[in-house]
C-alpha atoms as a PDB file:
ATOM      1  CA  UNK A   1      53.926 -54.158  57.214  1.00  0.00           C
ATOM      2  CA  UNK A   2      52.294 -57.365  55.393  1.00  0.00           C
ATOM      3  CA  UNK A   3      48.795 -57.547  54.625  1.00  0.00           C
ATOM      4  CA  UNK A   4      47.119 -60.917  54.538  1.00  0.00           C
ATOM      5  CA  UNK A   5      45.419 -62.140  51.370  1.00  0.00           C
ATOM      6  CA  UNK A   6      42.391 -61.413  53.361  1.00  0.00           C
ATOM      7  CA  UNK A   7      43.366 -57.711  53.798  1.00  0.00           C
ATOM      8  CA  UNK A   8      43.923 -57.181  50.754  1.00  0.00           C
ATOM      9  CA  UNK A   9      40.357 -58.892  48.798  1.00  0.00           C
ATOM     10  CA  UNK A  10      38.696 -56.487  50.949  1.00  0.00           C
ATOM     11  CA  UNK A  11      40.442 -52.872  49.569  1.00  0.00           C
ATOM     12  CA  UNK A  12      38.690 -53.062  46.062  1.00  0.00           C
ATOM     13  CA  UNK A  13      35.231 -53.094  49.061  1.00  0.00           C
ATOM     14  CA  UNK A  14      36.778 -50.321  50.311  1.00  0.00           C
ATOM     15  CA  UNK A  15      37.426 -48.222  47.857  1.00  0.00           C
ATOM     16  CA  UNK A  16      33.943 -48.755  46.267  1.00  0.00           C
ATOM     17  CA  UNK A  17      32.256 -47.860  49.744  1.00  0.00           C
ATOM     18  CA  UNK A  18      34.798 -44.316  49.690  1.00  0.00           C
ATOM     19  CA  UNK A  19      34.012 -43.230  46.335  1.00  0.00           C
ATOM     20  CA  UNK A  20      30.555 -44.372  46.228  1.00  0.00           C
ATOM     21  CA  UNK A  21      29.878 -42.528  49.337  1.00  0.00           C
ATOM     22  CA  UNK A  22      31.350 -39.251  47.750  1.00  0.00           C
ATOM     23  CA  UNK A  23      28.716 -39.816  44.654  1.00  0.00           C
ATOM     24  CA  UNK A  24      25.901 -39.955  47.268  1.00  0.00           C
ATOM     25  CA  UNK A  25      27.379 -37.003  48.826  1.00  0.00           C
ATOM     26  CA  UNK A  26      27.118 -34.862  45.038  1.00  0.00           C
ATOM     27  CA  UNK A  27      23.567 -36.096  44.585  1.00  0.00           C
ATOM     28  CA  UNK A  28      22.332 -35.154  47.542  1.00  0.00           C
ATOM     29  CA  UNK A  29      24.542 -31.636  47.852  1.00  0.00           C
ATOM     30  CA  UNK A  30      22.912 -30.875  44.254  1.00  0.00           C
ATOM     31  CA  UNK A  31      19.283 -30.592  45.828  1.00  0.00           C
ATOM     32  CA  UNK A  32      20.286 -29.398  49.159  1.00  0.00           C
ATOM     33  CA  UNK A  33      17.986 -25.993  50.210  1.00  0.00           C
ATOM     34  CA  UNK A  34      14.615 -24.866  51.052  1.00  0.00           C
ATOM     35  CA  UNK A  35      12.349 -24.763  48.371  1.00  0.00           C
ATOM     36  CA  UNK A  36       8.460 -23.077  48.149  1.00  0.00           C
ATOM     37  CA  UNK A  37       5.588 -23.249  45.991  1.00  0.00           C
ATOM     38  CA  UNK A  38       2.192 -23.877  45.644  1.00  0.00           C
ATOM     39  CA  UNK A  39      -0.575 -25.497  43.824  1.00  0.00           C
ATOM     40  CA  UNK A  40      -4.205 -25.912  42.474  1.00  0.00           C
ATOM     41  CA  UNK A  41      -5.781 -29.127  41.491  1.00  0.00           C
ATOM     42  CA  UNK A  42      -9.863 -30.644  41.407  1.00  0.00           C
ATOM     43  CA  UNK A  43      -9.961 -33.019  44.809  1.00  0.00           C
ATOM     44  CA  UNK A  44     -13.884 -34.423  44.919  1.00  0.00           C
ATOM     45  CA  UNK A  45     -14.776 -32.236  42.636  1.00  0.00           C
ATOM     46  CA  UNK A  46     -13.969 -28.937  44.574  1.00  0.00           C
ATOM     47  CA  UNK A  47     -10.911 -27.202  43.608  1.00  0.00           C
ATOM     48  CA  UNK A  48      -7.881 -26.937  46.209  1.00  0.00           C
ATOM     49  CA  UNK A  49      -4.573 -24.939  46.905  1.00  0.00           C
ATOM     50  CA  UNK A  50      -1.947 -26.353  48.447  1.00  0.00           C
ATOM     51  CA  UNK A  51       1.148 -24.432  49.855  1.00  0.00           C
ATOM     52  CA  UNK A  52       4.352 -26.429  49.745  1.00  0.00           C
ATOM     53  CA  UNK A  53       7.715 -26.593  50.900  1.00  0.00           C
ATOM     54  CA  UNK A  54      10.680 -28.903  51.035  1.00  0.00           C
ATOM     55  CA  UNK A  55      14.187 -28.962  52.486  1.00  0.00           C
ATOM     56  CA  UNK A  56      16.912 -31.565  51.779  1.00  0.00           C
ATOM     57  CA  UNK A  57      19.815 -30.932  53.856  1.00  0.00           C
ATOM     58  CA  UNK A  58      22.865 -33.482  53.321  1.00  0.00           C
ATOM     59  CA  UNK A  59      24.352 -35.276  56.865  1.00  0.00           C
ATOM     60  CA  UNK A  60      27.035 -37.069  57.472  1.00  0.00           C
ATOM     61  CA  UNK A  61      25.904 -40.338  56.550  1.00  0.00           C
ATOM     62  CA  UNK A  62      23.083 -39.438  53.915  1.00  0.00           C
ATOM     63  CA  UNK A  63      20.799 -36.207  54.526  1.00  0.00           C
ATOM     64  CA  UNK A  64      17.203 -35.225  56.311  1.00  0.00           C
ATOM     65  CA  UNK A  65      13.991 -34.231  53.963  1.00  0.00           C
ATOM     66  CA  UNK A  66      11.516 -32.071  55.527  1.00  0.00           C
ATOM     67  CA  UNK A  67       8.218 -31.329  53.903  1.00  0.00           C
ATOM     68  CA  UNK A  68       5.149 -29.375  54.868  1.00  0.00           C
ATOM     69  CA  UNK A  69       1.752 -28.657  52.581  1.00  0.00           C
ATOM     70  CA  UNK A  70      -1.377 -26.707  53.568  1.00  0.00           C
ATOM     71  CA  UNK A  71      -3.981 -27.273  52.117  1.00  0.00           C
ATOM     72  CA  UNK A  72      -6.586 -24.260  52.090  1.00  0.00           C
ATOM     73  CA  UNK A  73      -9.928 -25.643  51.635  1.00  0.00           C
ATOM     74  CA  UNK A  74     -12.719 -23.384  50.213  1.00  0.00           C
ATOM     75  CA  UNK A  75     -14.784 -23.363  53.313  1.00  0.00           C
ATOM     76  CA  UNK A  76     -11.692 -21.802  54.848  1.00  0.00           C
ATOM     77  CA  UNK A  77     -10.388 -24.358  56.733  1.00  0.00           C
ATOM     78  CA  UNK A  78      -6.570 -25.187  56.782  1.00  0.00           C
ATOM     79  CA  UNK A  79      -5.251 -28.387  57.349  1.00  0.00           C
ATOM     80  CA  UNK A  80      -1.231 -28.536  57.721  1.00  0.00           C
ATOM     81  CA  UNK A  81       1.046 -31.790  57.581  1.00  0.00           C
ATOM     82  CA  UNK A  82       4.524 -31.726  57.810  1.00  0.00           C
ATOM     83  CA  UNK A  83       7.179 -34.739  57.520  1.00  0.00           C
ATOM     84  CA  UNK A  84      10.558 -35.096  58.240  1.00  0.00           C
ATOM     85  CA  UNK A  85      12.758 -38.325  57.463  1.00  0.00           C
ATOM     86  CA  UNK A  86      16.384 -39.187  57.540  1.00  0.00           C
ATOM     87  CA  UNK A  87      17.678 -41.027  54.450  1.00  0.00           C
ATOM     88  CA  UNK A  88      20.972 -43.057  54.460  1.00  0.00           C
ATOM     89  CA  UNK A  89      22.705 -44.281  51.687  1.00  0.00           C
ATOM     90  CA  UNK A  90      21.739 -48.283  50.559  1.00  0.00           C
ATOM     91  CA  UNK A  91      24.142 -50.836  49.382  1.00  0.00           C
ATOM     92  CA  UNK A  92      22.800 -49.826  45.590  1.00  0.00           C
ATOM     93  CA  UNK A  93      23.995 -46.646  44.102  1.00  0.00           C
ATOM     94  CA  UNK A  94      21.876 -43.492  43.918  1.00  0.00           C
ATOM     95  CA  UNK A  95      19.266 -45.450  46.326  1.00  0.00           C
ATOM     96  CA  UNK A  96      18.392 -44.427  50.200  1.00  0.00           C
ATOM     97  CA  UNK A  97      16.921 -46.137  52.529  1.00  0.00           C
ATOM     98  CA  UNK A  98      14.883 -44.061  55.168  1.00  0.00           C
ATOM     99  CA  UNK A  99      15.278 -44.639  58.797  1.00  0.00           C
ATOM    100  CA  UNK A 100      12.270 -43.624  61.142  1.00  0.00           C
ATOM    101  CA  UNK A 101      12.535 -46.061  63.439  1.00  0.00           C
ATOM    102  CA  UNK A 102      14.764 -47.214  66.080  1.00  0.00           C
ATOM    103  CA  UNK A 103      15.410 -50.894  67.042  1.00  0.00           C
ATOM    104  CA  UNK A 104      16.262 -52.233  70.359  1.00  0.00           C
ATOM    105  CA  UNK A 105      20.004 -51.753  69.762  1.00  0.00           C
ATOM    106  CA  UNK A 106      19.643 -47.986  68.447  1.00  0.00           C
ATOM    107  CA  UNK A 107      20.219 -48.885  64.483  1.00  0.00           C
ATOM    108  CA  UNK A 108      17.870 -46.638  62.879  1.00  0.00           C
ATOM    109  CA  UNK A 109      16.030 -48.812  60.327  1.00  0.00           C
ATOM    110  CA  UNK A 110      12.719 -48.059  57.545  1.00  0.00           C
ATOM    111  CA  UNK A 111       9.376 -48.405  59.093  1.00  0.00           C
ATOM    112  CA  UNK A 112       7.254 -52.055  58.441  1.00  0.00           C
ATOM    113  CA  UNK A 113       4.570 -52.153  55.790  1.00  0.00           C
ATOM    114  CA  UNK A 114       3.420 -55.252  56.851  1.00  0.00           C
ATOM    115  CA  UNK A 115       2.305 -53.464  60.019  1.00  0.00           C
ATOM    116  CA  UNK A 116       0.405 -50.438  58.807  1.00  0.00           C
ATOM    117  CA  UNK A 117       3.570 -48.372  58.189  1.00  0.00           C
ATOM    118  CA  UNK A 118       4.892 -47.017  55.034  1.00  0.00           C
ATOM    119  CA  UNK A 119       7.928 -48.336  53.590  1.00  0.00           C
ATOM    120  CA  UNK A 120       9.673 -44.648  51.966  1.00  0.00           C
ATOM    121  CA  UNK A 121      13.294 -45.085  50.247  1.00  0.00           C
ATOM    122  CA  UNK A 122      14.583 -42.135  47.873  1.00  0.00           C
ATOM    123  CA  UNK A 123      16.880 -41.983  44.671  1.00  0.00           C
ATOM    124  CA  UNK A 124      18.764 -39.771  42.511  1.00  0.00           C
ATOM    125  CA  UNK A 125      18.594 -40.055  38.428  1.00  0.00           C
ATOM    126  CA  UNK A 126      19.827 -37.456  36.626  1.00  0.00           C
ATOM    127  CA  UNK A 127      18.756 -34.105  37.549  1.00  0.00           C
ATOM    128  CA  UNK A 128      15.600 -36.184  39.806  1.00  0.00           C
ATOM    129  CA  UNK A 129      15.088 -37.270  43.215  1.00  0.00           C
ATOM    130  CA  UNK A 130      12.318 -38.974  43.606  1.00  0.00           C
ATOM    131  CA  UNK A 131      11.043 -40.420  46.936  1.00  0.00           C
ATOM    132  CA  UNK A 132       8.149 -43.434  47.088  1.00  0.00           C
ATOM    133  CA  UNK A 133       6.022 -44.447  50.457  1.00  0.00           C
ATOM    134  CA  UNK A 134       4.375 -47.600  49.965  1.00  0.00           C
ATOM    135  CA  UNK A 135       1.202 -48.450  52.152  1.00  0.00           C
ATOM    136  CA  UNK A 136       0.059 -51.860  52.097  1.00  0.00           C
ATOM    137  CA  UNK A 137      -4.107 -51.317  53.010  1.00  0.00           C
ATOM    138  CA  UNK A 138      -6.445 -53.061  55.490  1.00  0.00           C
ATOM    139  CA  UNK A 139      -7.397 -54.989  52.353  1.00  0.00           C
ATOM    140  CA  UNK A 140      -4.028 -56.106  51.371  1.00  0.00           C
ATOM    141  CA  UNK A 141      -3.934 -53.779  48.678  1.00  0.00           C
ATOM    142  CA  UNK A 142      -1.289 -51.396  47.755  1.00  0.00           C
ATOM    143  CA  UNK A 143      -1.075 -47.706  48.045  1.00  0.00           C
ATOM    144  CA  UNK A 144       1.777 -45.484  46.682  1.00  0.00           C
ATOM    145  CA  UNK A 145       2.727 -41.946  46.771  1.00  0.00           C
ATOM    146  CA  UNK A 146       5.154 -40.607  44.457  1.00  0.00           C
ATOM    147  CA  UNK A 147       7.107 -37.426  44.572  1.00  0.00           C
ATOM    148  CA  UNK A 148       9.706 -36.577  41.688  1.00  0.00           C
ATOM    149  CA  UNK A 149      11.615 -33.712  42.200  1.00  0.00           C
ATOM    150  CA  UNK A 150      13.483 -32.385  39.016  1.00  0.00           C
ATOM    151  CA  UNK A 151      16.227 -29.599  39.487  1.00  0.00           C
ATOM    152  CA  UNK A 152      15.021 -26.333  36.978  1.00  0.00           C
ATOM    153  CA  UNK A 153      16.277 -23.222  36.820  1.00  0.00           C
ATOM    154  CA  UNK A 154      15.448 -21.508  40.006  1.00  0.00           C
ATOM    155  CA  UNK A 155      14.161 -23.958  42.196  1.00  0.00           C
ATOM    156  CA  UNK A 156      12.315 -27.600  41.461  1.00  0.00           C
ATOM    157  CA  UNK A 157       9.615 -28.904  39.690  1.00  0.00           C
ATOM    158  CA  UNK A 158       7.519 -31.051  41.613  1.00  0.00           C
ATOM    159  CA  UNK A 159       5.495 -34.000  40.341  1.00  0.00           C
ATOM    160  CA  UNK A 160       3.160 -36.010  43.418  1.00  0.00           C
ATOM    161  CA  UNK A 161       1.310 -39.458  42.451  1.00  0.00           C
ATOM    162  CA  UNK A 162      -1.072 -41.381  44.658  1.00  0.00           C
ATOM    163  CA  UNK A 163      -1.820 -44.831  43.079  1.00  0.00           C
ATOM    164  CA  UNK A 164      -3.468 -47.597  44.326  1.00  0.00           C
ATOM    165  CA  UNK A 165      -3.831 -50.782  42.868  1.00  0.00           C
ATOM    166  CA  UNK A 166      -1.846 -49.462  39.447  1.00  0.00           C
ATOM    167  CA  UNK A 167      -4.957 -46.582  39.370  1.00  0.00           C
ATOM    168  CA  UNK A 168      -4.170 -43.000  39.435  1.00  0.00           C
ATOM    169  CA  UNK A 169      -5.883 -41.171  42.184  1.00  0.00           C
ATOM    170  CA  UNK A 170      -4.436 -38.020  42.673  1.00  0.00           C
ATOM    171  CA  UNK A 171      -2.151 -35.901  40.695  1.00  0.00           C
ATOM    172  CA  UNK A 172      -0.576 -32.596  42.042  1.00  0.00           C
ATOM    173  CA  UNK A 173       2.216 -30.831  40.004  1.00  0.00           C
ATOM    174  CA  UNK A 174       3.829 -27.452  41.195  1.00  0.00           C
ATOM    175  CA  UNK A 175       7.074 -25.078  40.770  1.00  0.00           C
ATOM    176  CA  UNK A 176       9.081 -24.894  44.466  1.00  0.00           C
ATOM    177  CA  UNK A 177      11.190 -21.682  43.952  1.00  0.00           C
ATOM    178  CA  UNK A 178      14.882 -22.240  45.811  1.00  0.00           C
ATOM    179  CA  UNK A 179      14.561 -19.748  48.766  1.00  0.00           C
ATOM    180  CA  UNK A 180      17.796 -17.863  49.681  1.00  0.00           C
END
């Protein structure tokens, strides 16, 4: 069997897209689990807990993150959010793209900012994955949230940042214990 000159420029691609795919696939396996925590921190001057939990579980083509936090406010009120997005890997090593939205021909793509909707990608460094939403506001402005995740002994340590405009507005930093 011959290959054309064609066929065979394209199998140093391929072999790039195989072996990069199996160092997306050890990132992400690294972090996979449920993890739980919780924190305090000063929100308008009134001081909050938050419970917290993540899961990372690897797919086929890239892996899901789940997260929930309660907050627990001191009137007694409890407001719960949780998120769940599917990352797959990008052209660019040790950087996902999210997909949370559907286009007319079923391709799962990342959400518009443009339109109100935050932009989220994820990445791997070291022992890190971080994942970043960025908001663009009613304003124009930028908003972005920030959560590094750093692989400890027994769990993660978790590290949020809300920024707007380059200025710090909330900092939340917590130990998630690896369940199971």
């Amino acid at each position: 069997m011959k290959l054309s000159v064609v066929g065979l420029r394209a199998l140093p691609f391929l072999f790039v897209f195989i072996f990069s795919s199996i160092a997306y696939a050890a990132d992400v396996d690294r972090f996979a689990g449920t993890y739980t925590g919780n924190a305090e921190f000063i929100s308008n001057d009134e001081k909050q807990r938050r419970d917290l939990s993540t899961t990372i579980t690897p797919n086929k083509d890239g892996f899901t993150l789940s997260w929930t936090s309660v907050t627990h406010r001191k009137d007694g009120r409890i407001k719960e959010a949780t998120y769940t997005i599917e990352f797959f890997p990008s052209p660019r090593e040790g950087i996902y793209s999210s997909a949370m939205k559907v286009d007319i021909f079923g391709k799962r793509k990342p959400l518009n900012p443009l339109n109100g909707e935050p932009f989220v990608w994820a990445r791997f460094r070291d022992d890190t994955f971080s994942t970043y939403s960025l908001f663009i506001t009613e304003e124009g402005e930028y908003e972005m949230q920030e959560y590094h995740r750093t692989l400890t002994d027994g769990g993660l340590d978790l590290v949020f940042h809300r920024v707007r405009d380059s200025m710090l507005l909330r900092e939340i930093k917590a130990f998630l214990a690896r369940e199971g």
